[in-house]
Protein backbone atom coordinates (compact mmCIF):
# COMPACT_ATOMS: atom_id res chain seq x y z
CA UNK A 1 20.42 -11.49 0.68
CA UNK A 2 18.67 -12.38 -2.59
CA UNK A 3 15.53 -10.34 -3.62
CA UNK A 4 12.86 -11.39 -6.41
CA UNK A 5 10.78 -8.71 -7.74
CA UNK A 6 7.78 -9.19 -9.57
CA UNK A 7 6.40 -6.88 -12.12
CA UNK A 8 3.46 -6.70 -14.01
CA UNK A 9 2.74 -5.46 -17.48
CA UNK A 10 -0.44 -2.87 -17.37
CA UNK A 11 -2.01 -0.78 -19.43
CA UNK A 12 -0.54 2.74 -18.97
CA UNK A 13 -2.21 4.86 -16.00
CA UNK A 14 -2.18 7.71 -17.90
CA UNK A 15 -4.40 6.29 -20.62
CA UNK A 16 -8.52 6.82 -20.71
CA UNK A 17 -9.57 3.22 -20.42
CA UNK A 18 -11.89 2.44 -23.16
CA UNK A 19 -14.74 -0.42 -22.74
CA UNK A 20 -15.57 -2.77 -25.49
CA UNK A 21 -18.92 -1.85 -26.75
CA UNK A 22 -20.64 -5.51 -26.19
CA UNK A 23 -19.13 -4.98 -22.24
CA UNK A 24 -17.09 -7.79 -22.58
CA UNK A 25 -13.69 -6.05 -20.96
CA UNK A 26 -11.16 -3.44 -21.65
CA UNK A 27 -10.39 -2.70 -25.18
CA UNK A 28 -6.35 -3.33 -25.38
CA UNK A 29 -6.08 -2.63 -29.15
CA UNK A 30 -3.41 0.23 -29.69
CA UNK A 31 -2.79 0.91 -26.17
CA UNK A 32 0.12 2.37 -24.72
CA UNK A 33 1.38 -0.99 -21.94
CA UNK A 34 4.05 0.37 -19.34
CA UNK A 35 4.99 -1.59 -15.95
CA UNK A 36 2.58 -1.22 -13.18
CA UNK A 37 3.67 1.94 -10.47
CA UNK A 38 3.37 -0.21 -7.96
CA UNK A 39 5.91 -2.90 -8.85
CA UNK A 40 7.98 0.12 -10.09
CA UNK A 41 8.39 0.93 -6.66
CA UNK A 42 8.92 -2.84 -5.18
CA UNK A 43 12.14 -2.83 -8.15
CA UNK A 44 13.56 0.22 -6.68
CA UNK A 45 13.20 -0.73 -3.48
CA UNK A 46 15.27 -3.90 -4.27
CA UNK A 47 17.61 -1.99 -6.17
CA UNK A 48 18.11 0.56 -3.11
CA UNK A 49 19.09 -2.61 -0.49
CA UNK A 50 20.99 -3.78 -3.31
CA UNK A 51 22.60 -0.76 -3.58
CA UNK A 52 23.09 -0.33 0.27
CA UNK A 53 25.05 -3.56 0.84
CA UNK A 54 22.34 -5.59 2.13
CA UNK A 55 21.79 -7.56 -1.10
CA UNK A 56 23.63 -9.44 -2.98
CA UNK A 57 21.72 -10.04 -6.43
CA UNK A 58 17.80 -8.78 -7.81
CA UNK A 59 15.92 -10.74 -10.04
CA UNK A 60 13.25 -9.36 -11.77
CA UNK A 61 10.40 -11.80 -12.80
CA UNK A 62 7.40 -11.20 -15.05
CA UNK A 63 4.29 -13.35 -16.37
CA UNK A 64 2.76 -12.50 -19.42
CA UNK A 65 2.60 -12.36 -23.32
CA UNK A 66 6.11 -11.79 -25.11
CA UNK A 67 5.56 -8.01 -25.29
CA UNK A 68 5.86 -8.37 -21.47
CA UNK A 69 10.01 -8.31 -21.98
CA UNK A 70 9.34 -4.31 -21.91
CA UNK A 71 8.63 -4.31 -18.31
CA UNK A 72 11.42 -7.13 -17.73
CA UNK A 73 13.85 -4.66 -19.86
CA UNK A 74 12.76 -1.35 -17.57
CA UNK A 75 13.43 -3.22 -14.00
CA UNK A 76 17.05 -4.09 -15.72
CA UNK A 77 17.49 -0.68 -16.53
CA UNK A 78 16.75 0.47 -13.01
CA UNK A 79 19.38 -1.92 -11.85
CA UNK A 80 18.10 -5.52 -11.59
CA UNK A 81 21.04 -8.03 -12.41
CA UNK A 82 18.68 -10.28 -14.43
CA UNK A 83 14.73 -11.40 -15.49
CA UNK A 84 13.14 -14.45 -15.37
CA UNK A 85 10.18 -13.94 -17.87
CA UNK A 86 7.25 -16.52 -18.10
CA UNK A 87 5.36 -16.13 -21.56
CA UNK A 88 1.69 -16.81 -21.38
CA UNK A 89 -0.80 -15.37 -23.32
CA UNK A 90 -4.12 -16.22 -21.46
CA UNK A 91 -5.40 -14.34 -18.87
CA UNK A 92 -3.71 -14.59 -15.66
CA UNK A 93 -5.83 -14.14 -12.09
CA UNK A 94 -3.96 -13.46 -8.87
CA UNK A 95 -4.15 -17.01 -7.57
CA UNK A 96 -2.54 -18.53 -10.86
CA UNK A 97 0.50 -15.72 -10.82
CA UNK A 98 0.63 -16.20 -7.20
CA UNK A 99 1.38 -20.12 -7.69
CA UNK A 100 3.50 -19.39 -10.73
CA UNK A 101 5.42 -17.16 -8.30
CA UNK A 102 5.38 -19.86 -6.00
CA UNK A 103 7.61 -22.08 -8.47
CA UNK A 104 10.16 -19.70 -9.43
CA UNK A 105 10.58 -18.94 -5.54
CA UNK A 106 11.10 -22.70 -4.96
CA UNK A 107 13.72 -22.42 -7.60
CA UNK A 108 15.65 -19.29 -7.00
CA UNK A 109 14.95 -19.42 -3.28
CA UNK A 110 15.35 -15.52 -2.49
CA UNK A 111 15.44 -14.30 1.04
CA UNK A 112 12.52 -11.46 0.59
CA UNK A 113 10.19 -11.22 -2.66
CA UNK A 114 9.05 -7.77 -3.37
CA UNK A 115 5.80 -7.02 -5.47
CA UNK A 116 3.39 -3.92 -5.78
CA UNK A 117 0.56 -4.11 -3.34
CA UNK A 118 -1.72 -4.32 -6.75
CA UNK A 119 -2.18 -3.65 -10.00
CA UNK A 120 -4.07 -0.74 -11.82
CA UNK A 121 -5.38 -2.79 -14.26
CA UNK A 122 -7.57 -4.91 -11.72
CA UNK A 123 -6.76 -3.65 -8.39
CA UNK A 124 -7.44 -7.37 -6.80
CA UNK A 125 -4.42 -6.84 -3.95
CA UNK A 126 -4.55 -10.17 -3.83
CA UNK A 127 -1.14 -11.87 -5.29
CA UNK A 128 1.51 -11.11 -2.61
CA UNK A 129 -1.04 -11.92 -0.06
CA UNK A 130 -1.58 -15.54 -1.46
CA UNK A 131 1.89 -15.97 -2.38
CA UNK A 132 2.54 -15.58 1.55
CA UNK A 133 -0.02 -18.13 1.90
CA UNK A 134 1.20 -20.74 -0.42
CA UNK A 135 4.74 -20.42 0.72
CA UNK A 136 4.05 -20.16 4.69
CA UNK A 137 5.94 -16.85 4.82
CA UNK A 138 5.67 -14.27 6.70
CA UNK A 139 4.45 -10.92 5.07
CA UNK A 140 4.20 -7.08 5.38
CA UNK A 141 1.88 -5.34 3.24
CA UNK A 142 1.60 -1.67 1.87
CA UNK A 143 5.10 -1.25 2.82
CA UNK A 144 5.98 2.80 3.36
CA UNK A 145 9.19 1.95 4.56
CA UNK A 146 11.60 -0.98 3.98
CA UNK A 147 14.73 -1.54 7.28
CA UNK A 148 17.28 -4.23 7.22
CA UNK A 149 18.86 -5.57 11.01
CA UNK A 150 20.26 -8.18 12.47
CA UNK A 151 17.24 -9.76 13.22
CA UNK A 152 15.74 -9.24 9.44
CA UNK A 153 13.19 -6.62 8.24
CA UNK A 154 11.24 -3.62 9.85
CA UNK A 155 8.57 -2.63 7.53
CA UNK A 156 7.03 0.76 8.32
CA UNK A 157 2.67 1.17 6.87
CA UNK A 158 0.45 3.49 7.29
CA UNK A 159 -2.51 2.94 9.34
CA UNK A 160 -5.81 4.67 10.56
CA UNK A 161 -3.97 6.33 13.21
CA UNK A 162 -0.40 7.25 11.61
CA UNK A 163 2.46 4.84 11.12
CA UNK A 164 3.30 1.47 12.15
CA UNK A 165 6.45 -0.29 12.24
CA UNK A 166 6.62 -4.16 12.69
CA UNK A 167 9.47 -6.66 12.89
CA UNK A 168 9.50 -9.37 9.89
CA UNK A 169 12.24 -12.26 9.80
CA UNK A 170 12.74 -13.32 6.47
CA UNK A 171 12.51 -14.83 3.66
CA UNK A 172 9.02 -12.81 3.71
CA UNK A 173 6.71 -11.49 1.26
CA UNK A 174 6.53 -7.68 1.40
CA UNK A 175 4.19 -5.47 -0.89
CA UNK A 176 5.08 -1.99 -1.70
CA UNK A 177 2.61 1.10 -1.64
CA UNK A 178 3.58 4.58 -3.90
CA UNK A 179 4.91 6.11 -0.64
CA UNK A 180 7.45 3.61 -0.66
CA UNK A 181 10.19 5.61 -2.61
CA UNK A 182 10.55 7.67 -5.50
CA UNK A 183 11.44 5.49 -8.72
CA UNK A 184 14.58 6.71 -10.99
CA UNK A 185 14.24 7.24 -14.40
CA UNK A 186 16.28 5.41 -16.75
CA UNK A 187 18.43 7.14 -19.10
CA UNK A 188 19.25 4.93 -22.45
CA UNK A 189 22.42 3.94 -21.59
CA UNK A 190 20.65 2.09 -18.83
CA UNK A 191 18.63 0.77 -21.15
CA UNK A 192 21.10 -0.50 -23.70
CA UNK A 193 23.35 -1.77 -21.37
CA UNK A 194 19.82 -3.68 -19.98
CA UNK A 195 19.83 -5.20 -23.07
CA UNK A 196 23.08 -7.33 -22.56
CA UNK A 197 22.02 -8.94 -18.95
CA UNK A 198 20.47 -11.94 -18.64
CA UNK A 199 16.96 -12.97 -19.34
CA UNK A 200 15.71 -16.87 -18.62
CA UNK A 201 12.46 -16.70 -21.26
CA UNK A 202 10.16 -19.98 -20.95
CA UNK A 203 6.88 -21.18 -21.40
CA UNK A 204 4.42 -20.58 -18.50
CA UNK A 205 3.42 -24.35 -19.19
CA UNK A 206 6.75 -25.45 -18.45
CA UNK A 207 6.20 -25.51 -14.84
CA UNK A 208 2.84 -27.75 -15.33
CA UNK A 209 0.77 -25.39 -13.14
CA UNK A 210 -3.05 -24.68 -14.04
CA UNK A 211 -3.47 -21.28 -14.89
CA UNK A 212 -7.20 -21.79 -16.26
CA UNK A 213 -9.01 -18.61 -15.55
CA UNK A 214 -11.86 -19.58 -12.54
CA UNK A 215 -13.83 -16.38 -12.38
CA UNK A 216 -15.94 -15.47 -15.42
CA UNK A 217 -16.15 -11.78 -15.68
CA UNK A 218 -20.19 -10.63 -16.47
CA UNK A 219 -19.75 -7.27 -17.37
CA UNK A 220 -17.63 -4.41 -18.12
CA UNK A 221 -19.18 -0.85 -17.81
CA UNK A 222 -17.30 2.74 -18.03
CA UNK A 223 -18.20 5.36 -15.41
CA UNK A 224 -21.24 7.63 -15.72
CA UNK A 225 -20.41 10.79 -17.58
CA UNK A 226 -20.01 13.95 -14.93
CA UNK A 227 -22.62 16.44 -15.15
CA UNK A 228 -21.43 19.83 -15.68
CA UNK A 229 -21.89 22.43 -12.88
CA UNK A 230 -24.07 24.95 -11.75
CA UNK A 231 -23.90 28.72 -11.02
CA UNK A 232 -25.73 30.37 -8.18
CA UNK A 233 -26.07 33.80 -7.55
CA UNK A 234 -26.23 33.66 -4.23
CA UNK A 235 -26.33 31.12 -0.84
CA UNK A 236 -30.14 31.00 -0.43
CA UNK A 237 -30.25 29.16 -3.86
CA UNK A 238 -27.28 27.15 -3.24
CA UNK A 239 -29.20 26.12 -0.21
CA UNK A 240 -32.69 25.89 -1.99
CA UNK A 241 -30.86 23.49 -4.65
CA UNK A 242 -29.48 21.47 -2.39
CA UNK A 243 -32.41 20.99 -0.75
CA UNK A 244 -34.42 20.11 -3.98
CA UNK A 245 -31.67 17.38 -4.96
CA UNK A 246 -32.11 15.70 -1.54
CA UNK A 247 -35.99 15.82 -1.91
CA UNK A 248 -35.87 14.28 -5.48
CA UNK A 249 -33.31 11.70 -4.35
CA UNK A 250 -35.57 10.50 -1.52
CA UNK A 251 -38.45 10.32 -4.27
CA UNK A 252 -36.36 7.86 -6.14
């Protein structure tokens, strides 16, 4: 079995986001960028049936700016046998990754393509979901669990009333979720020995696909600050405060 992973470079989850003053976006400037958890987990999920015999090679594939060979260089480290990197500096929406996707799948023609279920930077859950679309593949989303058989994939999620486990021939489209598995850390041997594998870099615009941005984006705004707290001395004015805040809500 062949697996392509796809990860996405994001701005670090442990950074506080900071909005442009006009409300225009995100400001980027001097931000720490690390690969998305999500596709973190979708690598070492590849890496584990890699690992386990039940696939041959991983290919890790990103699209993005140059400084996206980061994330390309961590999936290698984790054990991916070689990227596949797609420059492009414009903004990318789900739809236009999903048909880039779409191309490199018609060339490499792996048996499953893993992704994250989305990305922290817009949380659109959206790309695996159309790649499965465009391709006519089946697909299992917010994967918890990952099985290889005889007959091809089960693919454990949770659900509203536990866990589910369905039956999935391949080549499919699965998306991972953070229960998926717990990613290794790479150690810098890893890395430098990342360094050496293989990476196909070429223009986005080599594959003559329109990646033109088609949603226009009106307005960025950051959270409202939290209020700071409030305490009683005893239940009857916990009660009596709670009781005002309802009151003056209803007013408004």
């Amino acid at each position: 079995m062949k697996i392509l992973v796809a990860v996405k470079r994001v701005v670090d989850h442990t950074v506080r986001i900071r909005v442009r003053p006009d409300g225009s976006g995100v400001d980027t400037d001097n931000a720490r960028f690390s690969i998305n958890p999500f596709c973190k987990h979708a690598v070492e999920a590849a890496v584990q049936l890699a690992e386990h015999g039940h696939a041959d090679e991983v290919v890790a594939v990103t699209i993005g700016p140059a400084k996206a060979n980061d994330v390309l260089l961590v999936a290698l480290a984790m054990g991916a046998d070689r990227g596949i990197h797609l420059v492009t500096e414009a903004r990318t929406e789900p739809l236009a990754v999903a048909k880039l996707l779409k191309a490199v799948v018609e060339e490499e023609k792996p048996d499953l393509v893993l992704l994250g279920k989305q990305a922290v930077d817009d949380d659109a859950n959206q790309t695996g979901q159309m790649l499965a679309g465009l391709l006519d593949w089946p697909q299992a989303t917010f994967a918890s669990g990952i099985e290889v058989d005889h007959n091809g994939l089960k693919i454990t999620r949770e659900v509203d009333y536990g866990r589910a486990t369905y039956a999935l021939k391949t080549p499919a489209i699965v998306t991972a979720d953070l229960r998926l598995n717990e990613p290794r850390n790479t150690a810098l041997p890893q890395v430098m020995k990342a360094k050496k594998k293989p990476v196909d870099t070429r223009p986005a615009a080599d594959l003559g696909i329109d990646i033109a941005p088609r949603l226009t984006v009106e307005k960025v705004s950051p959270p409202p600050e939290r209020t700071g707290g409030q305490a009683v001395g005893s239940v009857a004015e916990l009660v009596d405060i709670i009781a005002e805040t309802a009151t003056a809500g209803e007013r408004t």
